[in-house]
Protein backbone atom coordinates (compact mmCIF):
# COMPACT_ATOMS: atom_id res chain seq x y z
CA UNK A 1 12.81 -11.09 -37.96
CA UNK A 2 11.71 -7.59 -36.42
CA UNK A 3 13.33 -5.89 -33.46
CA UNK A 4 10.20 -6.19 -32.01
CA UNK A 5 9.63 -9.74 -32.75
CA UNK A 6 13.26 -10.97 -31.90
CA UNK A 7 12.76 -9.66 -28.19
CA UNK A 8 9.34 -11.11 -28.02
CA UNK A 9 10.93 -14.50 -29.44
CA UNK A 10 13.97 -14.33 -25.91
CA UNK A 11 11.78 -13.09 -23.89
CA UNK A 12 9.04 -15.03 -24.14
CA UNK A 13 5.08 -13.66 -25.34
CA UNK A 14 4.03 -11.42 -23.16
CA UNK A 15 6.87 -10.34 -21.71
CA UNK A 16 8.60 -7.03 -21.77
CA UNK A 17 11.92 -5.49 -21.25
CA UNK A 18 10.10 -2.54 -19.52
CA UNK A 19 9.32 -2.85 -15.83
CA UNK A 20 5.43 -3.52 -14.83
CA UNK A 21 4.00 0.46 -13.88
CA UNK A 22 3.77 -0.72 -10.22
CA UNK A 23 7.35 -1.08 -9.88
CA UNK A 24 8.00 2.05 -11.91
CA UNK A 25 5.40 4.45 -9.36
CA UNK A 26 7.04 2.64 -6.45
CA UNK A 27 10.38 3.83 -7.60
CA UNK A 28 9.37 7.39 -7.90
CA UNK A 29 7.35 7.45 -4.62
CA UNK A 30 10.44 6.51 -3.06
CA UNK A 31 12.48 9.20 -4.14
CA UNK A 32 9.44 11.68 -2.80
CA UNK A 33 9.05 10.04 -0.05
CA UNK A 34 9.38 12.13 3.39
CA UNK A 35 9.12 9.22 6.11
CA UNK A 36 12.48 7.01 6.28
CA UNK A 37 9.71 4.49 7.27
CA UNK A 38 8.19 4.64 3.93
CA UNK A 39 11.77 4.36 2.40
CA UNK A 40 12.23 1.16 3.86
CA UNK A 41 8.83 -0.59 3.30
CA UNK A 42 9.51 1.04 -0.69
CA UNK A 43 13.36 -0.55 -1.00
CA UNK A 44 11.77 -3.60 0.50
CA UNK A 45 8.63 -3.57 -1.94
CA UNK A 46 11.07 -3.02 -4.86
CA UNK A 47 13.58 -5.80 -3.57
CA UNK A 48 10.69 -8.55 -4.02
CA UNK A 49 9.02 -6.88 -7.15
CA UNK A 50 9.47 -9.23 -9.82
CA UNK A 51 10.03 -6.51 -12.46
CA UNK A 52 7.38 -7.64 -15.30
CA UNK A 53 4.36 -8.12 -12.55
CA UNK A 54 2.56 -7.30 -9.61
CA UNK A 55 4.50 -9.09 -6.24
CA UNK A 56 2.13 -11.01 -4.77
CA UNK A 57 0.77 -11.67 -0.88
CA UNK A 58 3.24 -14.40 -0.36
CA UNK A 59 6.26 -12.55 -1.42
CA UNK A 60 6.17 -10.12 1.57
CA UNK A 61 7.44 -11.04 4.59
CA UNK A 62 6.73 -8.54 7.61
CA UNK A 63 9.63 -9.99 9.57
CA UNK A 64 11.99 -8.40 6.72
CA UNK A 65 10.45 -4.77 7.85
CA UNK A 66 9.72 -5.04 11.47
CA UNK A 67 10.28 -1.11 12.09
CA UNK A 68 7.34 -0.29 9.55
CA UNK A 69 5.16 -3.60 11.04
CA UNK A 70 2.80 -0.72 13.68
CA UNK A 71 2.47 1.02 10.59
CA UNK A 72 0.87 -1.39 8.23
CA UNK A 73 -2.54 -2.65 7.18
CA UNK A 74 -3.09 -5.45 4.08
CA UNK A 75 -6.62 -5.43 3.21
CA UNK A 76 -8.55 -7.63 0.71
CA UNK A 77 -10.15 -5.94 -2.24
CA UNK A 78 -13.47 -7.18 -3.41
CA UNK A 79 -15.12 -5.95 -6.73
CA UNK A 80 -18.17 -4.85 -7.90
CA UNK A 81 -19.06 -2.93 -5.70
CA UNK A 82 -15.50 -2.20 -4.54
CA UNK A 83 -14.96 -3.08 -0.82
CA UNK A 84 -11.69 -3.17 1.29
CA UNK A 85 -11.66 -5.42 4.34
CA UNK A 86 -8.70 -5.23 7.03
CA UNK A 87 -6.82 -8.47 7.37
CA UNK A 88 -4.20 -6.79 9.51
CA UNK A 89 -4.26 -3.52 11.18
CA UNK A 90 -1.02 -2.39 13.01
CA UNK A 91 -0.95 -1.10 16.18
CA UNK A 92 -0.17 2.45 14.94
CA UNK A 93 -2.87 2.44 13.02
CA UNK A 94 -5.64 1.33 15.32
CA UNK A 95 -4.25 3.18 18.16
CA UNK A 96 -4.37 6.64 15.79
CA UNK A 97 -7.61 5.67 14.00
CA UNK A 98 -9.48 4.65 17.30
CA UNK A 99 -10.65 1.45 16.80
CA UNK A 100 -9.25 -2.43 15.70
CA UNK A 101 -10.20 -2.56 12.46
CA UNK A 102 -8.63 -6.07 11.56
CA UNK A 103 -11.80 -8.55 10.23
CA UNK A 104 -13.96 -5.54 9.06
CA UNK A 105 -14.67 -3.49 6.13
CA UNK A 106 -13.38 0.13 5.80
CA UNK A 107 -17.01 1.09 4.95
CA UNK A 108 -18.59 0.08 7.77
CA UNK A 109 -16.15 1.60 10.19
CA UNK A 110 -16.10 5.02 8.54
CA UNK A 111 -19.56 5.54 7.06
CA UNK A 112 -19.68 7.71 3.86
CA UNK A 113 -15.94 6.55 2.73
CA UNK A 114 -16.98 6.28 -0.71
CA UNK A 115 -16.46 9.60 -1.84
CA UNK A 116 -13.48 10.07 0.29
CA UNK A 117 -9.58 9.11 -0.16
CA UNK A 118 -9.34 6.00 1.59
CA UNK A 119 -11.45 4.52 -0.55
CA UNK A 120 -10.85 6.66 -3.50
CA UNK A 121 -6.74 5.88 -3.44
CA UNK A 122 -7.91 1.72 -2.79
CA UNK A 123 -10.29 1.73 -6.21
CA UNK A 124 -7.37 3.52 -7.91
CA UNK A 125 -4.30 1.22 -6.95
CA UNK A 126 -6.70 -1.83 -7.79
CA UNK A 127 -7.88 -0.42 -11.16
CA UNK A 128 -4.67 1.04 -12.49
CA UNK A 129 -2.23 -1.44 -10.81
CA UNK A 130 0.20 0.98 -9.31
CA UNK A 131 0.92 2.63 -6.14
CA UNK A 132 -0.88 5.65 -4.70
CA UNK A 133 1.39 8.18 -2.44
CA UNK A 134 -0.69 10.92 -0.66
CA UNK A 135 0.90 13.29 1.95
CA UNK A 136 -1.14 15.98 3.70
CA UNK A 137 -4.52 16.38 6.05
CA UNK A 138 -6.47 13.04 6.05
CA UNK A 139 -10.27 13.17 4.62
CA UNK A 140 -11.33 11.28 7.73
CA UNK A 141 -10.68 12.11 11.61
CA UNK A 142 -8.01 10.11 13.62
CA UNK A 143 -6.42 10.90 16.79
CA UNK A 144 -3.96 12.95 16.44
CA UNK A 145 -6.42 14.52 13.02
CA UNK A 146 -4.08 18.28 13.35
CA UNK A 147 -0.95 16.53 12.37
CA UNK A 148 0.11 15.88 8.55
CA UNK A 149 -0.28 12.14 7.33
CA UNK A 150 1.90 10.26 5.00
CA UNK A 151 0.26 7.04 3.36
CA UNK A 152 1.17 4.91 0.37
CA UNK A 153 -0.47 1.77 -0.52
CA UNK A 154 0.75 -0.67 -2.66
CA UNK A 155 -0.62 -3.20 -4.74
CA UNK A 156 -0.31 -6.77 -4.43
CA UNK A 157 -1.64 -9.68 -7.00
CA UNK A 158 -2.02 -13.13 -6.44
CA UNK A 159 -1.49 -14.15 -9.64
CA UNK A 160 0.74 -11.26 -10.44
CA UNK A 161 -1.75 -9.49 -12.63
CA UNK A 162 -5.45 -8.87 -10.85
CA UNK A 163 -4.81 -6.51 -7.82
CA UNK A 164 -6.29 -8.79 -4.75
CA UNK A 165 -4.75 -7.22 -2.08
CA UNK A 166 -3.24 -3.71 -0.73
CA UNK A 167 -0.58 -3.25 1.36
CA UNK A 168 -0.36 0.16 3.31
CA UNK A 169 1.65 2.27 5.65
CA UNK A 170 0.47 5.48 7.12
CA UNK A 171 3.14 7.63 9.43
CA UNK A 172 1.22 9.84 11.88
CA UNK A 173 3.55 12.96 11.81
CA UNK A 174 2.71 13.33 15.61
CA UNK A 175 3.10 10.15 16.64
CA UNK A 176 6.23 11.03 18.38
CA UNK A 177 3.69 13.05 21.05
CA UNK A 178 0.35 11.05 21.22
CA UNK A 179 1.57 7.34 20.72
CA UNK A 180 1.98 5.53 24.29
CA UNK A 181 5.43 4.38 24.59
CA UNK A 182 4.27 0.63 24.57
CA UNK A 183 3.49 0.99 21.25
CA UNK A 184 7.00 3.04 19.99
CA UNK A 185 9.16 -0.14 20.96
């Protein structure tokens, strides 16, 4: 029996020794990372990430990350065309993006997103399975739009192979200044 065969053969078909590429990306975003934030929501993503497959909806818990929770949005991901609707939009998020975006589509709150990141980064972590990391100006205007954002958004598979939904955080690098304290505590 082959090398190759006698791992299949333990392992099981299909399996691999190698971890899936969503783990992999996670675990070099989080050494790039600049946000402790982001640190914690990566060690956390990597803690429930089942090694061989995409963690799925019900493996997260947001109670196990409560700092990160203002910071987070899940959306569903439809196909064909792609479309990204907010299931949960933290209060970071909707306070520095001006509206409540939880129920509705990203295109129809920021017309033209298409071409643009947001959407761009979504069709990418769905097609290629992994996570996206992006750290800079945003393509679209928010609040506090002269400060530097940090966003990664992770993917997130029902049945552990078809990206259905995306987990993301964004850190507002002047959040410090413009968020009201109600929202900092």
């Amino acid at each position: 029996m082959s090398r190759v065969n006698s791992i299949s053969f333990i392992l099981g078909p299909g399996m691999s020794i190698l971890p899936h590429p969503s783990y992999s990306e996670a675990a070099r975003i989080r050494e790039e990372a600049r946000d402790p934030r982001i640190i914690t929501l990566l060690d956390y993503y990597l803690k429930i990430h089942p090694r061989n497959s995409i963690p799925s909806r019900a493996d997260f818990d947001p109670f196990q990350v409560p700092a990160v929770m203002p910071n987070l949005t899940l959306m569903d991901v439809e196909r064909e065309p792609y479309r990204f609707k907010y299931r949960v939009m933290g209060t970071s998020v909707s306070y520095n993006m001006e509206f409540e975006g939880t129920g509705k589509y990203l295109d129809e709150l920021v017309p033209g997103v298409e071409s643009q990141y947001p959407h761009l980064d979504r069709v990418r972590v769905a097609e290629e399975e992994i996570p996206v990391h992006r750290l800079g100006q945003s393509s679209i205007s928010f609040r506090s739009d002269f400060a530097d954002l940090e966003r990664v958004h992770l993917p997130l598979a029902s049945d552990g192979k078809y990206v259905d939904m995306i987990l993301s955080i964004f850190i507002y690098f002047a959040d410090n200044i413009s968020l009201p304290q109600s929202l900092t505590q």
